[in-house]
N, C-alpha and C. Protein backbone atom coordinates (compact mmCIF):
# COMPACT_ATOMS: atom_id res chain seq x y z
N UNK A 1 -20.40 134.18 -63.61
CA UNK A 1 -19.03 134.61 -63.50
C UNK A 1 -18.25 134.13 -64.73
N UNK A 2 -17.69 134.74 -65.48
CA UNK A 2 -16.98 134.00 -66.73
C UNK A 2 -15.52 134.83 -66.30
N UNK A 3 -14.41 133.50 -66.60
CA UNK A 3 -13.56 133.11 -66.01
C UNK A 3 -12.65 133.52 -67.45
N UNK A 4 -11.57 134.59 -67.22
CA UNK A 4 -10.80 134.99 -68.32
C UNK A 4 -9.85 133.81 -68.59
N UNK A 5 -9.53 133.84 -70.17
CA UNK A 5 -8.11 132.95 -70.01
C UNK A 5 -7.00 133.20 -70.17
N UNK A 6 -6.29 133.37 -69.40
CA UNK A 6 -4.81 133.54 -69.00
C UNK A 6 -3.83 132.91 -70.37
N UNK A 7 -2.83 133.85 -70.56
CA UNK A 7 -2.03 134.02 -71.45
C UNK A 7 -0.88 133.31 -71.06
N UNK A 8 -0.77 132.19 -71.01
CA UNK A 8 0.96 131.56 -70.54
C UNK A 8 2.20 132.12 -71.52
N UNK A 9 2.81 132.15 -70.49
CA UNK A 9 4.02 132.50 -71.85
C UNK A 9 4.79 131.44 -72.08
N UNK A 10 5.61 131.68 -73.08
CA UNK A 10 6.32 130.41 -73.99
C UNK A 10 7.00 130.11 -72.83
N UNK A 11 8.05 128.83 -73.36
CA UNK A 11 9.31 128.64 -72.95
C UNK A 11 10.24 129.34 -73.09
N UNK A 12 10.72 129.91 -74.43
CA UNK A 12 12.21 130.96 -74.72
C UNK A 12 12.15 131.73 -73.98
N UNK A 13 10.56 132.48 -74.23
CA UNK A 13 10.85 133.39 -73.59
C UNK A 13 11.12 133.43 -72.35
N UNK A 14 10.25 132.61 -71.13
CA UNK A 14 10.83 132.30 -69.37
C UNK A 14 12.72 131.81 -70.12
N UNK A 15 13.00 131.21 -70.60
CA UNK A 15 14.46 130.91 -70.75
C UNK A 15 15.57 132.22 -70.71
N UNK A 16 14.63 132.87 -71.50
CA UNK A 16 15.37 134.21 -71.86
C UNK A 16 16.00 135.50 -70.65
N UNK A 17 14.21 135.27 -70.03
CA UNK A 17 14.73 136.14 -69.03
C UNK A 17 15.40 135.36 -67.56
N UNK A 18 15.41 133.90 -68.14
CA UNK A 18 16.66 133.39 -66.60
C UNK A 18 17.79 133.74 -66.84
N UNK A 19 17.97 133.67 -68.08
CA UNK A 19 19.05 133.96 -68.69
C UNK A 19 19.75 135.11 -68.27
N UNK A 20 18.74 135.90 -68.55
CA UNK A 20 19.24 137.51 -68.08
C UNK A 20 19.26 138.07 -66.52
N UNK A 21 18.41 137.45 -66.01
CA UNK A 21 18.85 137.55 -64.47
C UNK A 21 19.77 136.79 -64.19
N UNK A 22 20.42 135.45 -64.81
CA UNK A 22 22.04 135.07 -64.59
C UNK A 22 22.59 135.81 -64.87
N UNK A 23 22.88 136.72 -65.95
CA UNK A 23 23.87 137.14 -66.19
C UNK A 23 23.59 138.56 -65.85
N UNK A 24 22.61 139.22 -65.23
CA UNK A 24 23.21 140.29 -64.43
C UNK A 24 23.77 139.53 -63.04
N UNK A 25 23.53 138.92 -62.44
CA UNK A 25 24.25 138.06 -61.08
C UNK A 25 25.28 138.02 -61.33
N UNK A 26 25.77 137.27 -62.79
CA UNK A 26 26.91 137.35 -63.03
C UNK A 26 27.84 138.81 -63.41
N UNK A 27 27.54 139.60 -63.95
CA UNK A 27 27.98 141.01 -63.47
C UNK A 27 28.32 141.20 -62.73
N UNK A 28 27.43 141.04 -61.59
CA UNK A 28 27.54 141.77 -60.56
C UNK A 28 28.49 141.89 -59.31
N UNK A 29 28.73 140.09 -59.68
CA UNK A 29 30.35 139.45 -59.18
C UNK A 29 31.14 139.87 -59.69
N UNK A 30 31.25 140.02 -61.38
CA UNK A 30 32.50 140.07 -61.82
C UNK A 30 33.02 141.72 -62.11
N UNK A 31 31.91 142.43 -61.67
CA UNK A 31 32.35 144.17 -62.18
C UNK A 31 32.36 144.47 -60.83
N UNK A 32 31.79 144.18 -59.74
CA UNK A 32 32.06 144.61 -58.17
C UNK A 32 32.78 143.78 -57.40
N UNK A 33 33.97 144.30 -56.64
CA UNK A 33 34.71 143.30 -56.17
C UNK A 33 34.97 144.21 -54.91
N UNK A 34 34.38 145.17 -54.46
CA UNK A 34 34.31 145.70 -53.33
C UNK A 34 33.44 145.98 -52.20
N UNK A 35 32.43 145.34 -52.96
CA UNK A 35 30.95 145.40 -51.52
C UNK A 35 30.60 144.24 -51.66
N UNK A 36 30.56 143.21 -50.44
CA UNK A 36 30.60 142.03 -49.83
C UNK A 36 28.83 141.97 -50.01
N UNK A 37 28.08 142.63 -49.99
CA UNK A 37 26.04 143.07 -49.43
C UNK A 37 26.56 142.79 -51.33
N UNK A 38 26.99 143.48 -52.31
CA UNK A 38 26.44 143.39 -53.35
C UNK A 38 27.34 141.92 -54.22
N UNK A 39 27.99 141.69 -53.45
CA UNK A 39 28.54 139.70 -53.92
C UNK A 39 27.68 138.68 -53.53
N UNK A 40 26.80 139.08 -52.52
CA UNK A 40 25.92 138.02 -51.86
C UNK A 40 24.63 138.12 -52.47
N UNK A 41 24.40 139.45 -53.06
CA UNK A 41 22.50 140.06 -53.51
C UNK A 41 23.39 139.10 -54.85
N UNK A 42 24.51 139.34 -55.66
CA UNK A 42 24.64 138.40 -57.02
C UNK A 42 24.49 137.50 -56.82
N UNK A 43 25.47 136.67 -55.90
CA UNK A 43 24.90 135.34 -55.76
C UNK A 43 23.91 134.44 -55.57
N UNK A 44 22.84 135.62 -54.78
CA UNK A 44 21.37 135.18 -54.83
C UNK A 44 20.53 135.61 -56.02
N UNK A 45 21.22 135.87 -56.67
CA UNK A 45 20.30 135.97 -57.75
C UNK A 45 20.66 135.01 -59.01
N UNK A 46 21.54 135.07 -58.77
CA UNK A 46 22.32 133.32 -59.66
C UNK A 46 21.43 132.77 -59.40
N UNK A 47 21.36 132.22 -58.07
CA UNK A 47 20.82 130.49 -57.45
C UNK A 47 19.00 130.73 -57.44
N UNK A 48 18.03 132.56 -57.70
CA UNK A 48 17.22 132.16 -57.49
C UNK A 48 16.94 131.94 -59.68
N UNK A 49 17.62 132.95 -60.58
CA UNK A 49 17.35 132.43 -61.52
C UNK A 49 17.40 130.82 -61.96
N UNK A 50 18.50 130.09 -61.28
CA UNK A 50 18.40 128.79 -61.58
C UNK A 50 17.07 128.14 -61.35
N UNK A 51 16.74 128.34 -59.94
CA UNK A 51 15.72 127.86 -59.09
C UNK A 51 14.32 127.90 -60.03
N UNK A 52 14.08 129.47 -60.60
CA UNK A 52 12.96 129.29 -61.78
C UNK A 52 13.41 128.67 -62.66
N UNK A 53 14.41 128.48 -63.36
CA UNK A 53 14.55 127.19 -64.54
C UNK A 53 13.96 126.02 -64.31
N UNK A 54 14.45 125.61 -62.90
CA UNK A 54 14.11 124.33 -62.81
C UNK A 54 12.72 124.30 -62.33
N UNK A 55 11.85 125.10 -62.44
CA UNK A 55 10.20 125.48 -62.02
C UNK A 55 10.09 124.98 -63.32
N UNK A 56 10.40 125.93 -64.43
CA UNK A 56 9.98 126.07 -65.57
C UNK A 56 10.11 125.07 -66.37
N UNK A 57 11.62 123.84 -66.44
CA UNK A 57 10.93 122.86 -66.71
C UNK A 57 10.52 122.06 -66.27
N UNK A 58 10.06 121.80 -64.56
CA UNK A 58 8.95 120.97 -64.50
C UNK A 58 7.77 121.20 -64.83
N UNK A 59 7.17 122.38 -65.05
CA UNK A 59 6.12 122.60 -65.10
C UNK A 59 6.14 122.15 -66.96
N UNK A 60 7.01 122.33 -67.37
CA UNK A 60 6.82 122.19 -69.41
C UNK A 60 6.66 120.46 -69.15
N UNK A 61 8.16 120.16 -68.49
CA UNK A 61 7.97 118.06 -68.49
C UNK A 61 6.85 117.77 -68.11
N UNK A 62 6.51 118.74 -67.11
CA UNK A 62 4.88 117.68 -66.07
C UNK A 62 5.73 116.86 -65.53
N UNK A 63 6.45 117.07 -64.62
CA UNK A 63 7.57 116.68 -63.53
C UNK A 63 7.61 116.90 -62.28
N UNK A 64 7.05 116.81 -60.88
CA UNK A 64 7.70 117.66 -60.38
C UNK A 64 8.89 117.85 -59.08
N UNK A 65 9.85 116.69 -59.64
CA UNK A 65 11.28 116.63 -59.40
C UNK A 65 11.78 117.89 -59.45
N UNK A 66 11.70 118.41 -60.59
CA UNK A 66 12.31 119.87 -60.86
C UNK A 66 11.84 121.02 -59.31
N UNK A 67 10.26 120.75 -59.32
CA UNK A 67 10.27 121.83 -58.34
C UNK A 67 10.69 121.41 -56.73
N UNK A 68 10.64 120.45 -56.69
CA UNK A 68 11.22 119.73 -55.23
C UNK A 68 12.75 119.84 -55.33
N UNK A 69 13.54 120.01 -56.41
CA UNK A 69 14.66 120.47 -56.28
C UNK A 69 15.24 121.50 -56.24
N UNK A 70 14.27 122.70 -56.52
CA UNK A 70 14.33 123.97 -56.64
C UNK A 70 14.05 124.65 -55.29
N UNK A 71 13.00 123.15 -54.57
CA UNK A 71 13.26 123.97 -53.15
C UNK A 71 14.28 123.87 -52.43
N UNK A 72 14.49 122.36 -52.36
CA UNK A 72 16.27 122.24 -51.61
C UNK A 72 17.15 123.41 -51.90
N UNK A 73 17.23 123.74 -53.15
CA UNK A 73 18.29 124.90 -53.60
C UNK A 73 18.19 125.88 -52.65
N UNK A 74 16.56 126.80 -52.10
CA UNK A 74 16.32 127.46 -51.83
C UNK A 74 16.26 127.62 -50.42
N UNK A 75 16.68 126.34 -49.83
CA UNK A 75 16.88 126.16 -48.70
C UNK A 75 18.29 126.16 -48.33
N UNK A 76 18.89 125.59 -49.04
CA UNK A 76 20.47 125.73 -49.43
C UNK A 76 21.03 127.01 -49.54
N UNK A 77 20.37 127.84 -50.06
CA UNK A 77 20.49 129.50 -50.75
C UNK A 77 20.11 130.32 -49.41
N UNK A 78 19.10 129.89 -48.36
CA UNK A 78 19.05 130.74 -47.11
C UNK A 78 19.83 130.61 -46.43
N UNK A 79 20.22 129.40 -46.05
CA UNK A 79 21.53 128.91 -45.41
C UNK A 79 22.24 129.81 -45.10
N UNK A 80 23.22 129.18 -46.85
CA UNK A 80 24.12 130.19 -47.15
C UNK A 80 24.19 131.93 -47.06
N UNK A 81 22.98 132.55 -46.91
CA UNK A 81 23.05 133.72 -47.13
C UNK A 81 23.01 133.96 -45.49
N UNK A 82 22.21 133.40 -44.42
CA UNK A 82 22.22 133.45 -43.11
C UNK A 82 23.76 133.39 -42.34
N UNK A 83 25.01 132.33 -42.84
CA UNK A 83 25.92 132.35 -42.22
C UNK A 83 26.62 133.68 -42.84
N UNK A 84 26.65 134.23 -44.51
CA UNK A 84 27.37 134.54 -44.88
C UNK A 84 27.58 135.79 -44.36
N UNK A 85 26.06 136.41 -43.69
CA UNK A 85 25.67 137.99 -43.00
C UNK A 85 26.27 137.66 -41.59
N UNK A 86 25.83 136.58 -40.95
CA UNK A 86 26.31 136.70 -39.61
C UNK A 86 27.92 136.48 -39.83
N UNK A 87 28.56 136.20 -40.71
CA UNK A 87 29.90 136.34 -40.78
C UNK A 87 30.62 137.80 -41.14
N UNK A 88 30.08 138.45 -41.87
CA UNK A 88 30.04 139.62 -42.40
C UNK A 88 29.65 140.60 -40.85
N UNK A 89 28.91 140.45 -40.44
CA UNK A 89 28.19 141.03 -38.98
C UNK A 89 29.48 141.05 -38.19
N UNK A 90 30.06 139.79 -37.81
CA UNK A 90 31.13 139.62 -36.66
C UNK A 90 32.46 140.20 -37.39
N UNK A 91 33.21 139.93 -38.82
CA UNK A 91 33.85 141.02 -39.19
C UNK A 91 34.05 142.59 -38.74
N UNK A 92 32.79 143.35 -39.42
CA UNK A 92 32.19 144.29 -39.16
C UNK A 92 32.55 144.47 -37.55
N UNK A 93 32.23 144.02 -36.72
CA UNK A 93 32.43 144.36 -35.24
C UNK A 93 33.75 144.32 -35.08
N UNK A 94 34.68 143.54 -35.61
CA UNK A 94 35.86 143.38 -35.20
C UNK A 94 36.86 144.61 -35.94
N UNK A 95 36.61 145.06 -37.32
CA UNK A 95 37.43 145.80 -38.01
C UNK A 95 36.67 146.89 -38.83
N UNK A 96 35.28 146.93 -38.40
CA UNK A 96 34.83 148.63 -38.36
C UNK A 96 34.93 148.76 -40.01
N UNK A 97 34.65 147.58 -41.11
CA UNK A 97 34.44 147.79 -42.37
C UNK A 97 34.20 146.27 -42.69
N UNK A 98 33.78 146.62 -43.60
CA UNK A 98 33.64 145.21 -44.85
C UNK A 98 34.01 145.08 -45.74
N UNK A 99 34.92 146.23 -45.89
CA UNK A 99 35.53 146.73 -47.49
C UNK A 99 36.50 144.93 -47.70
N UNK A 100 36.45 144.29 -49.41
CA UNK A 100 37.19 143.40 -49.18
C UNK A 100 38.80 143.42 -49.07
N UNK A 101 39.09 144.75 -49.18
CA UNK A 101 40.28 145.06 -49.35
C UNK A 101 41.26 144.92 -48.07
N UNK A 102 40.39 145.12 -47.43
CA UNK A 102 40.85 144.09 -45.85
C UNK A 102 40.56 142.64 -45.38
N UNK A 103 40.58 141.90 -46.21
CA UNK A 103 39.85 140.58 -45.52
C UNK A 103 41.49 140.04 -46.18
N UNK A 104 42.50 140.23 -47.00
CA UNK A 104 43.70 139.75 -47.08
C UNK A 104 44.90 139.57 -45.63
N UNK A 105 44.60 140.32 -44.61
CA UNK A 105 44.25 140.01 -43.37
C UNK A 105 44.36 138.81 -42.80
N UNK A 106 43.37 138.18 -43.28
CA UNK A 106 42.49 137.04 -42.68
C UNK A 106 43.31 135.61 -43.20
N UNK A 107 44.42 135.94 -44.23
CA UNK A 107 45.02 134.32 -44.64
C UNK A 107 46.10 134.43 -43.55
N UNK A 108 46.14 132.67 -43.49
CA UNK A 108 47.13 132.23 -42.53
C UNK A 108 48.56 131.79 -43.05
């Protein structure tokens, strides 16, 4: 059996493309400000590009703090996305949209 060898890729480059999945996340917040499903898919995509950073440099340090912290995040990141739908859910039942243009409403 002869065993191919795998091509790692650099660092810049994994840097590059966290990079770029931040900053479409970040888009995606800052050019949509009307669908609540597409503020939450950005925000998860913020916290999972971070989450590979911090893969990426434990795996470069030979660390692996980085990836034990990347899981907390990711546990942190379901959480958050679990209350944020069932909040969104009970909205939804109460006022028959999610548009945010109604949640001004909601201050006291």
């Amino acid at each position: 059996m002869v065993l191919k060898k795998i091509k790692m890729l650099s660092l810049p480059t994994l840097l590059v493309n966290n990079i770029v999945l931040f900053l479409i996340g970040v888009l995606g917040i800052v050019l949509n400000r009307k669908n609540v499903l597409i503020l939450l898919m950005s925000l998860e995509l913020m916290l999972l590009s971070v989450n590979v950073n911090f893969v990426v440099f434990s795996v470069y340090l030979d660390d692996l703090l980085g990836q034990m912290f990347a899981l907390f995040v990711l546990t942190v990141a379901g959480s958050e996305s679990a209350i944020g739908l069932a909040i969104l859910v009970a909205y939804y039942k109460v006022r028959k949209s999610i548009a945010i243009e109604n949640t001004q409403i909601l201050r006291g």
